[in-house]
Protein backbone atom coordinates (compact mmCIF):
# COMPACT_ATOMS: atom_id res chain seq x y z
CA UNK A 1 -21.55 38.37 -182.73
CA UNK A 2 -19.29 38.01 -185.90
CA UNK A 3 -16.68 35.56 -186.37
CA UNK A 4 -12.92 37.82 -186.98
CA UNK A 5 -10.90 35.53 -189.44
CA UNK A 6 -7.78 34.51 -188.47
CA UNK A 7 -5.08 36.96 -190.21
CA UNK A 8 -2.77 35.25 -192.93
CA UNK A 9 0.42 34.50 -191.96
CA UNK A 10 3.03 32.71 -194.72
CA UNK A 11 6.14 30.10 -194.25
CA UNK A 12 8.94 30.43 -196.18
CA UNK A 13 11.62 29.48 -197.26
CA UNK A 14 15.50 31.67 -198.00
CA UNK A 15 18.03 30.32 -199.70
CA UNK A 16 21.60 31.87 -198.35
CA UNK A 17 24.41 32.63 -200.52
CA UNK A 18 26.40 28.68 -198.85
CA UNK A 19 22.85 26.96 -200.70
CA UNK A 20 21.52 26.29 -197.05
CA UNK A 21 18.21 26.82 -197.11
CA UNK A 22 16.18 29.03 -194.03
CA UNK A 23 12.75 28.43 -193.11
CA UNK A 24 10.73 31.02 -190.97
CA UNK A 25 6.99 32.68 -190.66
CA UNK A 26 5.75 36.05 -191.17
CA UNK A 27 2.57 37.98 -192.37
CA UNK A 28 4.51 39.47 -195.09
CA UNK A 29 7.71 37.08 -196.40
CA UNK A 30 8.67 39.99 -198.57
CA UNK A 31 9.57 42.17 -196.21
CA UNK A 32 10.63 39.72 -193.83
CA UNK A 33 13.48 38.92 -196.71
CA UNK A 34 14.15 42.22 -197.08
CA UNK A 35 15.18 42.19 -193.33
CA UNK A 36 16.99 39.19 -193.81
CA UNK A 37 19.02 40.89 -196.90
CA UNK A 38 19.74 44.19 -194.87
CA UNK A 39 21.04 42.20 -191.54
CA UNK A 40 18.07 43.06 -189.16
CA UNK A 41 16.69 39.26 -189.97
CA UNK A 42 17.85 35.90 -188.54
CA UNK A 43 21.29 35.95 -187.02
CA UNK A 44 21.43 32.46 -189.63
CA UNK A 45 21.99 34.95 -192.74
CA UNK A 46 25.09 36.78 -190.36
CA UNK A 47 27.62 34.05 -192.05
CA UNK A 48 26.40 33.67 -195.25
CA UNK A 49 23.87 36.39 -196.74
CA UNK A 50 20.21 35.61 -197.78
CA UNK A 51 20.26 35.83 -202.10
CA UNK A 52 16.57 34.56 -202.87
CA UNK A 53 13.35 34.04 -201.21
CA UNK A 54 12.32 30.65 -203.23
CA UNK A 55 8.77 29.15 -201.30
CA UNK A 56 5.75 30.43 -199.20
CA UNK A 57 2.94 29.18 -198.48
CA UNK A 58 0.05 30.85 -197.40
CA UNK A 59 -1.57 30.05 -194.02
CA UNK A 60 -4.79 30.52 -191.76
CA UNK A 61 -3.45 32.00 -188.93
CA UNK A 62 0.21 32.14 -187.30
CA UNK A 63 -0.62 28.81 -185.34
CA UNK A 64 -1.29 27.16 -188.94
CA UNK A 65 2.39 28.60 -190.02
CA UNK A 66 4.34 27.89 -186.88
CA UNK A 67 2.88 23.77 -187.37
CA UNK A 68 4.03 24.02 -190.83
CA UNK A 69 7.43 25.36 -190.57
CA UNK A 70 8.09 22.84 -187.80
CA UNK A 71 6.66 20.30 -190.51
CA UNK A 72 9.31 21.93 -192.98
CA UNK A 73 12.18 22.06 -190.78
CA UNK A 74 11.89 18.29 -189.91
CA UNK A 75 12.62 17.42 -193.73
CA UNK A 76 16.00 17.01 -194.61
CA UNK A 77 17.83 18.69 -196.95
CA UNK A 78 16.86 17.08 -200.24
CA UNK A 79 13.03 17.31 -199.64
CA UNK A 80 13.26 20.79 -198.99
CA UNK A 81 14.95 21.18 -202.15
CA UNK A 82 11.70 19.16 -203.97
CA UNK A 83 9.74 21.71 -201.69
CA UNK A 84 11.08 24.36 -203.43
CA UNK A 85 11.15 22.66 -207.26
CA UNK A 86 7.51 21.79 -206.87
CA UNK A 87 6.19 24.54 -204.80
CA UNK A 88 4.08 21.65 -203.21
CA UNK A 89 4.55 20.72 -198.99
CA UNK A 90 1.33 17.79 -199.85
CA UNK A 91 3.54 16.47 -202.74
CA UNK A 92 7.03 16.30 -200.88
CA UNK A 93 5.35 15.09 -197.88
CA UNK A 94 3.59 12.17 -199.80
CA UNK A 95 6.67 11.24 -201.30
CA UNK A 96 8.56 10.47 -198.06
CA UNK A 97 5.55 9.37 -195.83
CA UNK A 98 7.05 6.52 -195.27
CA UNK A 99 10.64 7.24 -194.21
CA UNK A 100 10.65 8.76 -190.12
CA UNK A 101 10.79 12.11 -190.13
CA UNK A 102 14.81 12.41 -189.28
CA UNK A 103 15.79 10.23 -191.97
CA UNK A 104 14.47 12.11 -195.34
């Protein structure tokens, strides 16, 4: 019997026109921006429109993505931004290992 892989599914982040940053999953973050430009995405883009898809990261399976954008979304504001200025979540989540999760 073979082994199906699991199909890749991304995280990603959206910056909004405020600078507020959005993080979802999707098996294809460019079209899942596209529906975040058009209106059909998040209800977060209804006040302030999505301008620039800035990270994804690739991941094995949407399990894998759902643990990672709840990894993301625990950061504050400012490690997001290092997210997104070294396209690294192992990097930004070295650098605040230390501090609990709500205070970064």
């Amino acid at each position: 019997m073979s082994v199906t892989p699991d199909k890749v599914w991304f995280v990603y982040l959206v910056r909004a026109a405020n600078g507020a940053l959005y993080c979802g999953i999707s098996d294809d973050p460019l079209r899942r921006f596209a529906q975040h430009q058009s209106g059909k995405g998040a209800r977060f883009f209804f006040s302030s429109p999505a301008v620039a898809l800035v990270y994804s990261e690739s991941c094995i399976g949407k399990g894998d993505a759902l643990r990672r954008e709840r990894a993301i979304k625990r950061l504050g504001k400012g490690a997001k931004e290092a997210l997104v200025a070294t396209g690294s979540l192992m990097h930004v989540l070295d650098e605040h290992s230390s501090a609990p999760m709500g205070s970064v």
